[in-house]
Protein backbone atom coordinates (compact mmCIF):
# COMPACT_ATOMS: atom_id res chain seq x y z
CA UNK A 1 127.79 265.11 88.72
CA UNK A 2 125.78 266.21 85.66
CA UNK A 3 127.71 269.69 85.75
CA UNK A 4 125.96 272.27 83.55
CA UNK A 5 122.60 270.76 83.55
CA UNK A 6 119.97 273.06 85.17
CA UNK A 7 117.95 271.93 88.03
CA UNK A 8 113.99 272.27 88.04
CA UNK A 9 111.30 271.69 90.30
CA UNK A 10 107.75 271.19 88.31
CA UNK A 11 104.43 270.98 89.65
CA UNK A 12 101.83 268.58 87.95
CA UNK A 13 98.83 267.65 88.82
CA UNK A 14 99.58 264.95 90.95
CA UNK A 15 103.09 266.01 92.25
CA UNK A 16 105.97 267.64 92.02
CA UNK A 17 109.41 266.41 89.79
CA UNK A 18 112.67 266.91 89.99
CA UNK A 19 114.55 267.23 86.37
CA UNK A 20 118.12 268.16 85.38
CA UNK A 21 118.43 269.55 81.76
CA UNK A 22 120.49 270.75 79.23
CA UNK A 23 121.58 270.56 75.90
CA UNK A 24 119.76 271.62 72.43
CA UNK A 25 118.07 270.01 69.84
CA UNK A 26 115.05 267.68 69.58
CA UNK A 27 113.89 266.96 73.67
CA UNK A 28 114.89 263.62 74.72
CA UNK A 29 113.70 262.20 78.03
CA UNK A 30 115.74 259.80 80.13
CA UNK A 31 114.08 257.82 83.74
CA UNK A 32 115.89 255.91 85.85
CA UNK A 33 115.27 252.38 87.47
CA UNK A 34 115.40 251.41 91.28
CA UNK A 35 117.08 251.77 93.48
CA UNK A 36 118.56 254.72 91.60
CA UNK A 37 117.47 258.44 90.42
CA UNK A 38 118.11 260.62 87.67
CA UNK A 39 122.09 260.49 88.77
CA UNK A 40 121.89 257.15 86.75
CA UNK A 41 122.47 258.93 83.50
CA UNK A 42 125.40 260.99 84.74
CA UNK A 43 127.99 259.78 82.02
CA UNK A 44 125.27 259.18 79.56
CA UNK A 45 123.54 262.75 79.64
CA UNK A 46 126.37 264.82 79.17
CA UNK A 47 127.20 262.57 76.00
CA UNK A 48 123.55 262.87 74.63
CA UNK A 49 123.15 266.39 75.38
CA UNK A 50 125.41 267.44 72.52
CA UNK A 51 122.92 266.39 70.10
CA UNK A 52 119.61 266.60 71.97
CA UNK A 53 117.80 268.74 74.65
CA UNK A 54 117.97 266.10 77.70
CA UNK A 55 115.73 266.36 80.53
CA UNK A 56 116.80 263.98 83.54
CA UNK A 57 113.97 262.98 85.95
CA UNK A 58 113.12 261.71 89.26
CA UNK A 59 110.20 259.78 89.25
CA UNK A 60 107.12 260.49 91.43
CA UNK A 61 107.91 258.66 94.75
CA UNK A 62 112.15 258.50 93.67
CA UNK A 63 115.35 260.96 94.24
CA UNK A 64 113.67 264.97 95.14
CA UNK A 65 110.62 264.16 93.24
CA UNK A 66 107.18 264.10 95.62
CA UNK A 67 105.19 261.88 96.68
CA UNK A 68 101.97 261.35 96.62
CA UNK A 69 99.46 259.80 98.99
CA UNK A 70 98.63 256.42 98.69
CA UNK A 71 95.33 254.93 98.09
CA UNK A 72 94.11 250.95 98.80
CA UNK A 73 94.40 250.58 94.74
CA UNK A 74 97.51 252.17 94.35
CA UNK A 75 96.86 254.37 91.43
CA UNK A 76 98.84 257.11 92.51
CA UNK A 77 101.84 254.68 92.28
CA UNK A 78 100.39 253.17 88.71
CA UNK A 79 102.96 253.66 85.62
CA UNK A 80 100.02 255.72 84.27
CA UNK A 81 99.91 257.97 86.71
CA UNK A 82 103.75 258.39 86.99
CA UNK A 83 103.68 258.74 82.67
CA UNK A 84 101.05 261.04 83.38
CA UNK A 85 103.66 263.60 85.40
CA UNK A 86 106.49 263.25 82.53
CA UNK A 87 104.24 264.37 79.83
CA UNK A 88 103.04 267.50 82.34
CA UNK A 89 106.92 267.55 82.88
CA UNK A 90 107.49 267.92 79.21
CA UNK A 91 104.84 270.48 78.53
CA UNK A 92 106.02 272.65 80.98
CA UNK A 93 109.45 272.73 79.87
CA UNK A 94 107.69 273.91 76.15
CA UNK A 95 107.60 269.96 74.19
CA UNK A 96 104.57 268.64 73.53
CA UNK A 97 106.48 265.39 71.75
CA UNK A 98 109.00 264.05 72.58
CA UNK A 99 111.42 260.45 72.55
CA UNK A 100 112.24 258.84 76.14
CA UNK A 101 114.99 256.13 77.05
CA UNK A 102 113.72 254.30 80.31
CA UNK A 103 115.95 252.27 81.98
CA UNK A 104 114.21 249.35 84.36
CA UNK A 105 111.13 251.18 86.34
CA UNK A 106 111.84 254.31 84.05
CA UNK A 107 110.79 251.77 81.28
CA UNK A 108 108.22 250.72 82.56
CA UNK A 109 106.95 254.55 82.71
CA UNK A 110 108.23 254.93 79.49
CA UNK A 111 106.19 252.45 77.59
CA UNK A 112 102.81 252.98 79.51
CA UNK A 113 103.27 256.39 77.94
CA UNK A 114 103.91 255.84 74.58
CA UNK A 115 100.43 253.62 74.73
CA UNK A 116 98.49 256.46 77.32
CA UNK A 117 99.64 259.58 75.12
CA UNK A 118 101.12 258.09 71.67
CA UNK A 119 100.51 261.84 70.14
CA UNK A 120 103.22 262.87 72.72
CA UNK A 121 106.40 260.03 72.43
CA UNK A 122 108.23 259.85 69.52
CA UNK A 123 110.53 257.27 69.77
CA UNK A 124 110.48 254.84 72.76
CA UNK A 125 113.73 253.19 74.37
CA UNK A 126 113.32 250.78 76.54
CA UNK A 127 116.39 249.55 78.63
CA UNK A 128 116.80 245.82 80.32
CA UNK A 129 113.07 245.37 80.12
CA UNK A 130 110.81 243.21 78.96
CA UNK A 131 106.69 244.54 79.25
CA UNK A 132 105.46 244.43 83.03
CA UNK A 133 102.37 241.55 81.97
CA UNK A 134 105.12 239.46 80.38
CA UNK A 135 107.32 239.63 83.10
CA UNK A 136 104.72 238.28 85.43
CA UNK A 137 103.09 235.85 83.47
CA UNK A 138 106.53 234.33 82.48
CA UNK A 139 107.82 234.37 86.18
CA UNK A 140 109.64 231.77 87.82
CA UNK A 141 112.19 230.89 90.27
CA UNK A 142 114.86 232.89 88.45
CA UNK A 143 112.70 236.24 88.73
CA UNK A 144 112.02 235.46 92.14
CA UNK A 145 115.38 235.14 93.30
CA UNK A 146 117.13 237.51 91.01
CA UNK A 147 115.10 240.94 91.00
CA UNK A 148 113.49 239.99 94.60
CA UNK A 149 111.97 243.67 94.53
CA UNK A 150 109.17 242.55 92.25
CA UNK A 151 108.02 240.23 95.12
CA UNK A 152 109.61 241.65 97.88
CA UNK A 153 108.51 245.32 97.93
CA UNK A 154 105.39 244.64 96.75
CA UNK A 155 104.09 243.19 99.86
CA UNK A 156 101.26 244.67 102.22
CA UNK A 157 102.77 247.26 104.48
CA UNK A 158 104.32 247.96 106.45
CA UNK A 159 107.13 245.08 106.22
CA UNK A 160 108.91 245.83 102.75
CA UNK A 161 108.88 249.65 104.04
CA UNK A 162 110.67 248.32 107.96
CA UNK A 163 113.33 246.04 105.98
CA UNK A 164 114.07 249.12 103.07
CA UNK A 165 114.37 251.68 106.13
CA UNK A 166 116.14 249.23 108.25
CA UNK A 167 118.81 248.50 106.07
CA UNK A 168 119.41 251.18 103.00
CA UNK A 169 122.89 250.57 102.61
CA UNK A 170 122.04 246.40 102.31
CA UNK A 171 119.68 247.18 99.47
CA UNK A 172 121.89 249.27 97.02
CA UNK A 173 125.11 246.78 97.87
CA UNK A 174 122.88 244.16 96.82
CA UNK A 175 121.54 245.91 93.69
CA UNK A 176 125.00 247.03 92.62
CA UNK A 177 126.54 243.60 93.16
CA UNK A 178 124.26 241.37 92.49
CA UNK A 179 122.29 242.13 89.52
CA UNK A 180 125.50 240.89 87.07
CA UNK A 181 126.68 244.59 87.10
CA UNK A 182 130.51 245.77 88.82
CA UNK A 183 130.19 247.27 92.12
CA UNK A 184 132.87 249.57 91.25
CA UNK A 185 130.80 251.01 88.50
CA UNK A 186 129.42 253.24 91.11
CA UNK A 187 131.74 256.08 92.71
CA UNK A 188 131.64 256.66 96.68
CA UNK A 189 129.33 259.48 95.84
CA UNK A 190 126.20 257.90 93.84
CA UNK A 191 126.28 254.72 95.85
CA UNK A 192 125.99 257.44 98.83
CA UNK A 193 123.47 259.28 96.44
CA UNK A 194 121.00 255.94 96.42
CA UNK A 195 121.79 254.87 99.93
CA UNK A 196 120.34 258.50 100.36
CA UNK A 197 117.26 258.40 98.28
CA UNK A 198 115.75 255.66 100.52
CA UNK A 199 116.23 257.23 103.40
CA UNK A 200 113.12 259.26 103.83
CA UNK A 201 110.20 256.96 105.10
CA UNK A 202 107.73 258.62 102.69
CA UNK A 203 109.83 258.31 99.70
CA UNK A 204 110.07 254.22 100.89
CA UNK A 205 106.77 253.94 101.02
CA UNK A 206 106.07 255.47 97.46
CA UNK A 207 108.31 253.29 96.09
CA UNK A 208 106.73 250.21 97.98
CA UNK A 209 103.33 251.29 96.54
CA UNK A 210 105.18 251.62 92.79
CA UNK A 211 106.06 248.04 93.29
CA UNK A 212 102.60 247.17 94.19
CA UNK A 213 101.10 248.56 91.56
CA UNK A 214 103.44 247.00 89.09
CA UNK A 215 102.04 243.38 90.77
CA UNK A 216 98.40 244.61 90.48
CA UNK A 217 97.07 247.68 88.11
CA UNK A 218 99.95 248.02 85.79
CA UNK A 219 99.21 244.43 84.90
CA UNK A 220 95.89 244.97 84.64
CA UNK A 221 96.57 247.83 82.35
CA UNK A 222 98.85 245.88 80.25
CA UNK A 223 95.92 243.18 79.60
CA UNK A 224 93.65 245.85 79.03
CA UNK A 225 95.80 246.61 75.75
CA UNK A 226 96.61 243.47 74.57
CA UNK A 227 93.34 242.16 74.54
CA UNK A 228 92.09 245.45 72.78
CA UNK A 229 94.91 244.83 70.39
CA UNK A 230 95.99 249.01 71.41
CA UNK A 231 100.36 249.06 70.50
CA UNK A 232 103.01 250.90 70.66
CA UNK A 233 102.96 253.32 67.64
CA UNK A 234 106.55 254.47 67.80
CA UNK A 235 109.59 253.32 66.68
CA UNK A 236 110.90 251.23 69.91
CA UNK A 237 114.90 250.26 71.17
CA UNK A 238 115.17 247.23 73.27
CA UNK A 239 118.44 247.23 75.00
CA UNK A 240 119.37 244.09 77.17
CA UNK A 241 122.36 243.51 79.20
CA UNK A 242 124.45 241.08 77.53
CA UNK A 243 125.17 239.45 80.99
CA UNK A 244 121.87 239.28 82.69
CA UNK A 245 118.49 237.75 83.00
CA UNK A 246 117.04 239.11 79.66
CA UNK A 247 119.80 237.40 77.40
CA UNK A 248 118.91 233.74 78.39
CA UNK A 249 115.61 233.91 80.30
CA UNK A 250 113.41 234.45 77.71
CA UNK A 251 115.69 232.41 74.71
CA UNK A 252 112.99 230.04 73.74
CA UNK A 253 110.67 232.55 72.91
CA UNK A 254 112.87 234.70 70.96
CA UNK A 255 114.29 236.87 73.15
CA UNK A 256 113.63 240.61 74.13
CA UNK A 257 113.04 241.77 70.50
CA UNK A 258 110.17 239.05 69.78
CA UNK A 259 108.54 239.46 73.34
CA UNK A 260 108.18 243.62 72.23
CA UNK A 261 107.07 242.64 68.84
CA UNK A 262 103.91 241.89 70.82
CA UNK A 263 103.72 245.32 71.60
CA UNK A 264 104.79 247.21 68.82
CA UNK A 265 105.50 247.06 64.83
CA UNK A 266 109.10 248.73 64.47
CA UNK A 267 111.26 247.29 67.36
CA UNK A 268 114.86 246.76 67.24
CA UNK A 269 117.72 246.65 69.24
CA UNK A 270 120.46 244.46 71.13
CA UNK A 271 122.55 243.34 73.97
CA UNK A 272 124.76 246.18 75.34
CA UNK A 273 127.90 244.42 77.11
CA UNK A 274 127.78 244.73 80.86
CA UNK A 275 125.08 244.02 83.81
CA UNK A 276 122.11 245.56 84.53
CA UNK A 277 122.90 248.91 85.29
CA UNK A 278 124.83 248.31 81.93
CA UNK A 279 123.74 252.11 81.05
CA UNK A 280 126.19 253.03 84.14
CA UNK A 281 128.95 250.79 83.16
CA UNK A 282 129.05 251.55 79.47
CA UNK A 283 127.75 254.67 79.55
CA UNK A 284 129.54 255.47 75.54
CA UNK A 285 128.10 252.48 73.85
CA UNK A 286 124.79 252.90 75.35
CA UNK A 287 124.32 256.84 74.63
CA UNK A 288 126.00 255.82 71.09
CA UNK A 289 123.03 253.18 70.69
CA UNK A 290 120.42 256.22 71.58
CA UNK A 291 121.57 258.39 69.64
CA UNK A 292 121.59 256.32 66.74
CA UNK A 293 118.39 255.43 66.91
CA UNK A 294 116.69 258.49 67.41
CA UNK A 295 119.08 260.86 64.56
């Protein structure tokens, strides 16, 4: 998987990060959602790399990337801090700027740093999202029962950490499944891959704590900018899976696009056909949708 693509290990000042790169051209960073790592973008790399230097990473807490002690407010686990590493990331692989594609968590990343460090992102994709304060001020029964992590793993310790550890192999077979996305998507390999990356006790609990913060000081964050009226200033792609939440739960407002409109001036985008790992399933027409927005 992701043959040709160099491996690095980068210290920043909060961790270290795992990234796979290659290609050349103008540097394009791609993050993953949960329960997956940078092995997400396995069909979709390759594809991008022919017209853009892509850098593949693991975020803090995810996949080979560290993680870092937790504290009661969970900072170390906030999307700032974990934007925070990818712009270190990019430095030290020579890019100050930069355009990133994050898919679910990874857009979540993505977006806090396009506000945190807008002289670094030049284009912003954002993949079967809609803004973390949105999501939680607009949630209902649907949320709750359809992406349980967002309630689920953000519980106190230690119980979301004994079920994840308990039962690894429950979790991805529920993600895969159940989340309007083919099971058969994902080779023998990468489901063994995932099943993998929440193995390790620490790495569960860093991901716990990621989910914590996204309940708590991500939303705070989020306020923070929306009542200071601070927005995205790059062009932004919303993709949405054509066959999940995103394409009906938020229909009387708009949709996706309107929702990010809060956000930023120049947002466009669409449904991609599939579920929501839709950038696994249709890995061509979503790397054909990145790359035409950021040429």
């Amino acid at each position: 998987m992701l043959s040709g693509f160099r491996d690095a290990q980068i210290q920043t000042a909060g961790t270290n990060i795992f990234v796979r790169c290659a290609g050349s051209g103008a540097p394009l960073l791609l993050l993953h959602g949960f329960p997956q790592t940078h092995l997400m973008w396995r069909d979709v790399a390759p594809l991008l790399a022919r017209d853009f230097t892509v850098v593949c990473a693991d975020l803090r807490g995810y996949g080979r990337s560290g993680c870092p002690a937790a504290l009661p407010d969970h900072s170390p686990h906030a999307k700032r801090a974990m934007a925070g590493d990818m712009v270190e990331v990019m430095k030290a692989l020579g890019f100050d700027s930069f355009a990133v594609a994050g898919h679910d968590r990874g857009g979540r990343v993505a977006y806090r740093m396009a506000l945190d460090y807008p002289q670094a992102v030049t284009g912003l994709a954002v993949l079967d999202i809609v803004p973390t304060a949105t999501a939680w001020d607009r949630a209902d029964a649907r949320l709750a029962l359809a992406f349980w992590p967002w309630s689920l793993l953000a519980q106190a310790e230690p119980l979301p950490e004994r079920l994840l550890i308990a039962a690894p192999e429950a979790i991805v077979d529920n993600a895969i499944s159940q989340w309007g996305s083919r099971a058969e998507t994902f080779p023998a390999e990468v489901r063994a891959a995932y099943v993998e990356a929440l193995g390790d006790p620490a790495h569960v609990h860093a991901i716990c704590e990621e989910y914590r913060a996204a309940a708590s000081l991500d939303r705070e964050h989020d306020a923070a900018d929306l009542a200071t009226g601070h927005r995205i200033a790059c062009p932004t792609l919303v993709l949405w899976s054509a066959e999940g939440g995103l394409a009906t739960w938020y229909a009387d407002e708009g949709g996706p696009l309107r929702l990010w409109r809060d956000w930023a001036d120049d947002v466009r985008g669409g449904p991609i056909p599939g579920g929501h790992f839709f950038p696994e399933e249709r890995p061509h027409e979503t790397a054909a949708a990145l790359a035409a927005f950021l040429k």
